[in-house]
PDB file of N, CA and C in Angstrom:
ATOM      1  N   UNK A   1      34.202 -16.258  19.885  1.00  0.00           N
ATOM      2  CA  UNK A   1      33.192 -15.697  20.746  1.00  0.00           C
ATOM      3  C   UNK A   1      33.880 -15.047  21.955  1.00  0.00           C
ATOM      4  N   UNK A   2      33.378 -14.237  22.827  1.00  0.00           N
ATOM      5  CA  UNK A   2      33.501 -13.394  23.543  1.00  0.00           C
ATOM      6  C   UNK A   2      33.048 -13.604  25.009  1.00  0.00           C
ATOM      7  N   UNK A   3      33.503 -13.194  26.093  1.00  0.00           N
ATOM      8  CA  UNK A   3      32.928 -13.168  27.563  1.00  0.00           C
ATOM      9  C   UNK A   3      31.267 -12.848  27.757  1.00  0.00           C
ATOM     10  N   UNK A   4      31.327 -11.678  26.743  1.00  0.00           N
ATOM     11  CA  UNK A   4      30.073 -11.151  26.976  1.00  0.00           C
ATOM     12  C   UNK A   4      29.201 -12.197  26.206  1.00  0.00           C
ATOM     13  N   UNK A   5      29.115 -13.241  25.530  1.00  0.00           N
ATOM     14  CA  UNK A   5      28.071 -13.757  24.252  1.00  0.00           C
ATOM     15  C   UNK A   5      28.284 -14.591  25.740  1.00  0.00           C
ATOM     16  N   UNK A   6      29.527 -15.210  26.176  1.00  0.00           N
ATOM     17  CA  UNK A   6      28.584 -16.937  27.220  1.00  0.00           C
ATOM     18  C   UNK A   6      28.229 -16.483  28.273  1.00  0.00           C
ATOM     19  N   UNK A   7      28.519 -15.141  28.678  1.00  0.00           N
ATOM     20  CA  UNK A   7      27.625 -14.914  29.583  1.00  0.00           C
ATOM     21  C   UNK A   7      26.017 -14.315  29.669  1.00  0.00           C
ATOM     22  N   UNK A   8      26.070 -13.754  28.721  1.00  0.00           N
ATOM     23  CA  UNK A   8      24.397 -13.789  27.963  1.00  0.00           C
ATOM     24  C   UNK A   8      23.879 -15.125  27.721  1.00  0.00           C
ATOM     25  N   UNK A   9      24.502 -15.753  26.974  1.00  0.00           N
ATOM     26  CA  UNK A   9      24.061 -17.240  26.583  1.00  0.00           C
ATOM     27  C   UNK A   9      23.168 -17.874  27.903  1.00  0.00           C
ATOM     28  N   UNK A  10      24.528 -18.150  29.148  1.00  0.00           N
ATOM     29  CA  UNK A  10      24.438 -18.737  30.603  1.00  0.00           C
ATOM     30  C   UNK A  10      22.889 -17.889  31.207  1.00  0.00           C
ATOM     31  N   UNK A  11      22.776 -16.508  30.954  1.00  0.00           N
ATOM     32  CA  UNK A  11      21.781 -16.184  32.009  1.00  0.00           C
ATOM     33  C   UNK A  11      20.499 -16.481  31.070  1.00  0.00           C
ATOM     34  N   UNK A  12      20.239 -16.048  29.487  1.00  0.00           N
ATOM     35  CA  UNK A  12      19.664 -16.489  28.817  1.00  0.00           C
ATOM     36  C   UNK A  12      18.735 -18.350  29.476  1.00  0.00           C
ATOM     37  N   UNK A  13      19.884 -18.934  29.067  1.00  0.00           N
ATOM     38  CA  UNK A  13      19.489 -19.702  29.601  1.00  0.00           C
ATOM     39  C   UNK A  13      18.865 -20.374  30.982  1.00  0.00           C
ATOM     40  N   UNK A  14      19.549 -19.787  32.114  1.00  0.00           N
ATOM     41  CA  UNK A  14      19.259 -19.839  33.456  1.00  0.00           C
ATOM     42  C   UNK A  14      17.620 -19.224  33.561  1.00  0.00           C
ATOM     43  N   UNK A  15      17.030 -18.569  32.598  1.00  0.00           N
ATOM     44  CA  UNK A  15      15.898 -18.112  32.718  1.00  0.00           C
ATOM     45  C   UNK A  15      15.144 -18.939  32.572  1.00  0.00           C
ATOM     46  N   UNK A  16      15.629 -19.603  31.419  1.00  0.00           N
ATOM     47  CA  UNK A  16      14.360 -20.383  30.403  1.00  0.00           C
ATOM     48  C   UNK A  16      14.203 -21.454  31.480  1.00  0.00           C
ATOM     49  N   UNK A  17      15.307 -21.902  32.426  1.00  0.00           N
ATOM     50  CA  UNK A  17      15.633 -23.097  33.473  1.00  0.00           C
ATOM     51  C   UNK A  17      14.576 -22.551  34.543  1.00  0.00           C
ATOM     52  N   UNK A  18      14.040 -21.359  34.934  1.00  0.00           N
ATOM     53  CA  UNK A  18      13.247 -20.748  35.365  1.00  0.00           C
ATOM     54  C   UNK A  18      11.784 -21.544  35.556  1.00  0.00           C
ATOM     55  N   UNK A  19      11.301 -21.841  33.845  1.00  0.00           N
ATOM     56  CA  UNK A  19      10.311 -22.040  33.761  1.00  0.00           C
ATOM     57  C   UNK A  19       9.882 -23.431  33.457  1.00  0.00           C
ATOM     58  N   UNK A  20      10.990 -24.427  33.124  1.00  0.00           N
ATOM     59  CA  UNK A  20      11.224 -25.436  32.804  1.00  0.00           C
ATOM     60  C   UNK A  20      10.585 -26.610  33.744  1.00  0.00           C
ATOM     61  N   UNK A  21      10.609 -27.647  33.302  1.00  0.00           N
ATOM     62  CA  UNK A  21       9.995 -28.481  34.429  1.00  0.00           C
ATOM     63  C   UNK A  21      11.288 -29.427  35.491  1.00  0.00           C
ATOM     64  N   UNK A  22      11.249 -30.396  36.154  1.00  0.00           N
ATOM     65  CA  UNK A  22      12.744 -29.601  37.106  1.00  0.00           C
ATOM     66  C   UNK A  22      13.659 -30.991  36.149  1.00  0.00           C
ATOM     67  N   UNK A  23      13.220 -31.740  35.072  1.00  0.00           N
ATOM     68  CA  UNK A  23      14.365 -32.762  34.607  1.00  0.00           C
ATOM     69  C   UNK A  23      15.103 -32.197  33.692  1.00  0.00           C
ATOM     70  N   UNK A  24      13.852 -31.062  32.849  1.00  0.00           N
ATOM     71  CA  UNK A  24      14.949 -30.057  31.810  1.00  0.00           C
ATOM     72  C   UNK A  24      15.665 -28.979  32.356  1.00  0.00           C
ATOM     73  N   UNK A  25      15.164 -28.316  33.926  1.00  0.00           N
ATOM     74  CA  UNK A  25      15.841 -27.711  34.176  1.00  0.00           C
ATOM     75  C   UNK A  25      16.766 -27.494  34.937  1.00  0.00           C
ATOM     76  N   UNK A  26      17.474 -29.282  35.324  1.00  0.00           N
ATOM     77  CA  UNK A  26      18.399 -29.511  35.813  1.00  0.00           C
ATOM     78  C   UNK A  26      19.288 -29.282  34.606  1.00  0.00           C
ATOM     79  N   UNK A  27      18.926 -30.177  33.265  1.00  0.00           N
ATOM     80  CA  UNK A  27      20.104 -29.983  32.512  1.00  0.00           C
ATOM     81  C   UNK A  27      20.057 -28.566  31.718  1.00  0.00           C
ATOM     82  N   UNK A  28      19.232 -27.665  31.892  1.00  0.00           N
ATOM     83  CA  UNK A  28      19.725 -26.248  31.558  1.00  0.00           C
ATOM     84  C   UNK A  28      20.675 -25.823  32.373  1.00  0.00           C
ATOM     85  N   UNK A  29      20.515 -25.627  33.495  1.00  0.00           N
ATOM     86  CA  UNK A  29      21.460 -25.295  34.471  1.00  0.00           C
ATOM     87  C   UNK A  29      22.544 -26.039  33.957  1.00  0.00           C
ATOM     88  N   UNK A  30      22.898 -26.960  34.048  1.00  0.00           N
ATOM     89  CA  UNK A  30      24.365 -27.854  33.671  1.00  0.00           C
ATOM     90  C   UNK A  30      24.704 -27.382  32.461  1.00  0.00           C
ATOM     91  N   UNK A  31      23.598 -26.791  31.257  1.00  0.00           N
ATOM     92  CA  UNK A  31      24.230 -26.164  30.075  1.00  0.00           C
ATOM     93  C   UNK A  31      25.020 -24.626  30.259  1.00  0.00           C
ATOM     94  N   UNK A  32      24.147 -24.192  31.304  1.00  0.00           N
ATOM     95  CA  UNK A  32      24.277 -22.657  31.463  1.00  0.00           C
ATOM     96  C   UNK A  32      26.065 -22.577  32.583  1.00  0.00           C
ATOM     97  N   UNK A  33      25.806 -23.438  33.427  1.00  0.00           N
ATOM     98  CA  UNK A  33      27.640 -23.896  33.954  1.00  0.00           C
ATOM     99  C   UNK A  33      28.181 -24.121  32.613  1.00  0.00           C
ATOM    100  N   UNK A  34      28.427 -24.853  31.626  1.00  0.00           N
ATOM    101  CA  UNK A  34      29.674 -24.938  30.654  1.00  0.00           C
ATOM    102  C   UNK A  34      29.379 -23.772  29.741  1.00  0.00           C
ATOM    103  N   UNK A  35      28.613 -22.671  29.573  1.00  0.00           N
ATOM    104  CA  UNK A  35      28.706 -21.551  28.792  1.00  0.00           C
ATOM    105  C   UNK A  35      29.733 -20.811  30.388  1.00  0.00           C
ATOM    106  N   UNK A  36      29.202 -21.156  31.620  1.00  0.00           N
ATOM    107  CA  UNK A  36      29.956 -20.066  32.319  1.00  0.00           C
ATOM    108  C   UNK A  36      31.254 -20.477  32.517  1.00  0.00           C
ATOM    109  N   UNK A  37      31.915 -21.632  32.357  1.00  0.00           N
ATOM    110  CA  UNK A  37      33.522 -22.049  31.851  1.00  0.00           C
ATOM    111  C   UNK A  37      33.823 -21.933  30.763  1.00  0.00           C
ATOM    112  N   UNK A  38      33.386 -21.481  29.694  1.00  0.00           N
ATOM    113  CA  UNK A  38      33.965 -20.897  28.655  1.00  0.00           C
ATOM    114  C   UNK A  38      34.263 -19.601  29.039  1.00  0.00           C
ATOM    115  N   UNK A  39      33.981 -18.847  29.921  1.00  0.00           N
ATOM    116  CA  UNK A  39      34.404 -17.317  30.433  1.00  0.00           C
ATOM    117  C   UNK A  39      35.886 -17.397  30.642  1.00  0.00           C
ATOM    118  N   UNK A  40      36.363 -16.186  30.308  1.00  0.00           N
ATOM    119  CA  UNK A  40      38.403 -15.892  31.218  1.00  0.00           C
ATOM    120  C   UNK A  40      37.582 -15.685  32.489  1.00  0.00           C
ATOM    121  N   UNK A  41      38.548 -16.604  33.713  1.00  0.00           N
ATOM    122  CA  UNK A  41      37.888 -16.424  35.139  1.00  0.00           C
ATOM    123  C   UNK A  41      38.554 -15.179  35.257  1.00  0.00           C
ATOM    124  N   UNK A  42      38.139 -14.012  36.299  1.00  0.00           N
ATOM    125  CA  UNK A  42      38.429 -13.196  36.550  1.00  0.00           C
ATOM    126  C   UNK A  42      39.760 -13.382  37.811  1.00  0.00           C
ATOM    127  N   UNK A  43      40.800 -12.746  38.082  1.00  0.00           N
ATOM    128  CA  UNK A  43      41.821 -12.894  38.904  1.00  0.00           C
ATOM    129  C   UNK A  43      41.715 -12.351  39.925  1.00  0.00           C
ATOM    130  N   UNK A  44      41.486 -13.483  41.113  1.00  0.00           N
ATOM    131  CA  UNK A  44      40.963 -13.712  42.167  1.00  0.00           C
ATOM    132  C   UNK A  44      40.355 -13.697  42.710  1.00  0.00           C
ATOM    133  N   UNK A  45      38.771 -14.196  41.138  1.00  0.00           N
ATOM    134  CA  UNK A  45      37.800 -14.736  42.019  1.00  0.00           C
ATOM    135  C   UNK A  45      37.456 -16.638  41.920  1.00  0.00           C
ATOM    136  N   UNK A  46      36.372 -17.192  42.270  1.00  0.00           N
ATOM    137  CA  UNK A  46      36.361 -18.501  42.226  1.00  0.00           C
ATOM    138  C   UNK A  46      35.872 -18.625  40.218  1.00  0.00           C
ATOM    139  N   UNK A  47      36.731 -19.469  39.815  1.00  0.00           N
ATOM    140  CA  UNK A  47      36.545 -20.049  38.697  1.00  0.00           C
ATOM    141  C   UNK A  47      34.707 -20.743  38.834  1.00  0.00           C
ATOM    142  N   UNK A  48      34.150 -20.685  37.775  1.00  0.00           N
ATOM    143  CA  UNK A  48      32.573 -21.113  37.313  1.00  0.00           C
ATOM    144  C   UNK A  48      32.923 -22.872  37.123  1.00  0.00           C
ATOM    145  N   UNK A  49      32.103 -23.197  37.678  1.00  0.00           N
ATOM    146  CA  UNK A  49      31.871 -24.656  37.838  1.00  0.00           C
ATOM    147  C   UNK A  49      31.125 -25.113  36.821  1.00  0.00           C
ATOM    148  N   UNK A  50      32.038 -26.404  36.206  1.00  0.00           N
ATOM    149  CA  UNK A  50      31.250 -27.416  35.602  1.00  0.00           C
ATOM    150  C   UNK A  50      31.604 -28.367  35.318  1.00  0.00           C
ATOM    151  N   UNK A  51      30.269 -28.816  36.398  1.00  0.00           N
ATOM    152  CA  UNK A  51      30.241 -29.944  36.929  1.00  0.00           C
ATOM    153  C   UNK A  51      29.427 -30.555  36.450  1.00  0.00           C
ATOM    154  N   UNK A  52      29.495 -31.868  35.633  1.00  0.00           N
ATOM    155  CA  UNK A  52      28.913 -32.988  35.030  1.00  0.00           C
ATOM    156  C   UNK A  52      28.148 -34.363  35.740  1.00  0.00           C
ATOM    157  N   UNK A  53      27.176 -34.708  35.160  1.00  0.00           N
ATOM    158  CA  UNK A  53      26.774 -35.670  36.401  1.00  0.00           C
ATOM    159  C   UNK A  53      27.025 -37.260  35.428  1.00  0.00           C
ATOM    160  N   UNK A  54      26.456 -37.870  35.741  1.00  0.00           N
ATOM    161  CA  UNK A  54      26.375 -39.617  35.064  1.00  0.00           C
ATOM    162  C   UNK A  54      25.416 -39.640  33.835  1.00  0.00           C
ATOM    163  N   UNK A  55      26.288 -40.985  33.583  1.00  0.00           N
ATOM    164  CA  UNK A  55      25.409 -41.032  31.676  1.00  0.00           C
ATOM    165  C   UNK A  55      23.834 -41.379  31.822  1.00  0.00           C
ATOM    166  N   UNK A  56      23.074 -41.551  33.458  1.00  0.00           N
ATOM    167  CA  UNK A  56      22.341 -41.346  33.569  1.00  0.00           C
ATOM    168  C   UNK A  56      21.157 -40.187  32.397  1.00  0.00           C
ATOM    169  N   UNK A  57      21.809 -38.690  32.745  1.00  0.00           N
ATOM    170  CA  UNK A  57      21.794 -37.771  32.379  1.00  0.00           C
ATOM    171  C   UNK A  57      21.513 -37.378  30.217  1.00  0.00           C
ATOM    172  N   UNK A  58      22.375 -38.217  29.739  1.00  0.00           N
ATOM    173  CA  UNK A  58      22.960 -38.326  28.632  1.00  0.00           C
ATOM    174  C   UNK A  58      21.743 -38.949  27.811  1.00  0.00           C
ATOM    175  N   UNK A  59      20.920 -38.694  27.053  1.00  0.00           N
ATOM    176  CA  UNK A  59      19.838 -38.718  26.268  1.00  0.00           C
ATOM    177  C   UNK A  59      19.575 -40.157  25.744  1.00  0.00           C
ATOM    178  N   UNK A  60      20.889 -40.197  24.459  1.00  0.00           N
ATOM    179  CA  UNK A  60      21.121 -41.432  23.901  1.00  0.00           C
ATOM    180  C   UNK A  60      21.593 -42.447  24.600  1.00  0.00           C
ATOM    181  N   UNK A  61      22.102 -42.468  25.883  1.00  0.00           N
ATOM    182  CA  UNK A  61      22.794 -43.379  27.028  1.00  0.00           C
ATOM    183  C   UNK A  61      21.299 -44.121  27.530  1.00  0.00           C
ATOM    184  N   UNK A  62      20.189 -43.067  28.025  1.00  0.00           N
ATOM    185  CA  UNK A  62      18.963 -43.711  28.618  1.00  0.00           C
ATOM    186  C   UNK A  62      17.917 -44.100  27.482  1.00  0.00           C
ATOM    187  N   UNK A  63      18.151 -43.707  26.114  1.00  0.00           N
ATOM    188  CA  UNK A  63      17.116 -44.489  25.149  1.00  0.00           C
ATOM    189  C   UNK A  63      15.855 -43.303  24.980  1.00  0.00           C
ATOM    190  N   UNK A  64      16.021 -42.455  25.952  1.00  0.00           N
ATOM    191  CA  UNK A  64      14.948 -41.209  25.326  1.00  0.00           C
ATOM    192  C   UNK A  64      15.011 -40.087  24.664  1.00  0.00           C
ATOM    193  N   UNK A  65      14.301 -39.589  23.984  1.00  0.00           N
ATOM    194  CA  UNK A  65      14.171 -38.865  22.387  1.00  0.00           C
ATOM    195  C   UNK A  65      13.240 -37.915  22.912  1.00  0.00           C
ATOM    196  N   UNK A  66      13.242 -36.879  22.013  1.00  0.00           N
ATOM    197  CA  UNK A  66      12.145 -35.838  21.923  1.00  0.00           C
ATOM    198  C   UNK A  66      11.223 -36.663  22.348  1.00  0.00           C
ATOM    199  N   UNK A  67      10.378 -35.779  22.680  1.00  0.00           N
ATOM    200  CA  UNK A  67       8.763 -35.573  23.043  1.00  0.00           C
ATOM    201  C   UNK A  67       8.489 -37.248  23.583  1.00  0.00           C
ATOM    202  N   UNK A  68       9.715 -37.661  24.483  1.00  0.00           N
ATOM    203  CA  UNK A  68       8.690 -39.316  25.178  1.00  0.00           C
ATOM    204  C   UNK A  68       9.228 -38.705  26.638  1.00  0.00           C
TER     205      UNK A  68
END
């Protein structure tokens, strides 16, 4: 894959995080950061952050599934 596909991917997504309600669209955002570290950083600007939070976060860690 290519610069241009994760960075489509990242804003793609950052949209849908748009409309989301704010627990999914914390972790869109956190999806849309690791599509934007898969990018070549550009030379000499700030590298794209991603930044991970606690297994809080982590689906199977808290016991919830689709649609609960």
């Amino acid at each position: 894959m290519d610069d241009a596909f994760y960075k489509d991917r990242a804003r793609h997504i950052r949209q849908l995080a748009n409309e989301a309600d704010p627990f999914i669209k914390k972790r869109l955002l956190r999806l849309a950061s690791n599509y934007d570290a898969m990018t070549t950083p550009v030379k000499g600007g700030p590298a794209p952050s991603n930044v991970t939070e606690g297994p809080e976060d982590n689906l199977a860690e808290t016991g919830r599934g689709h649609g609960e």
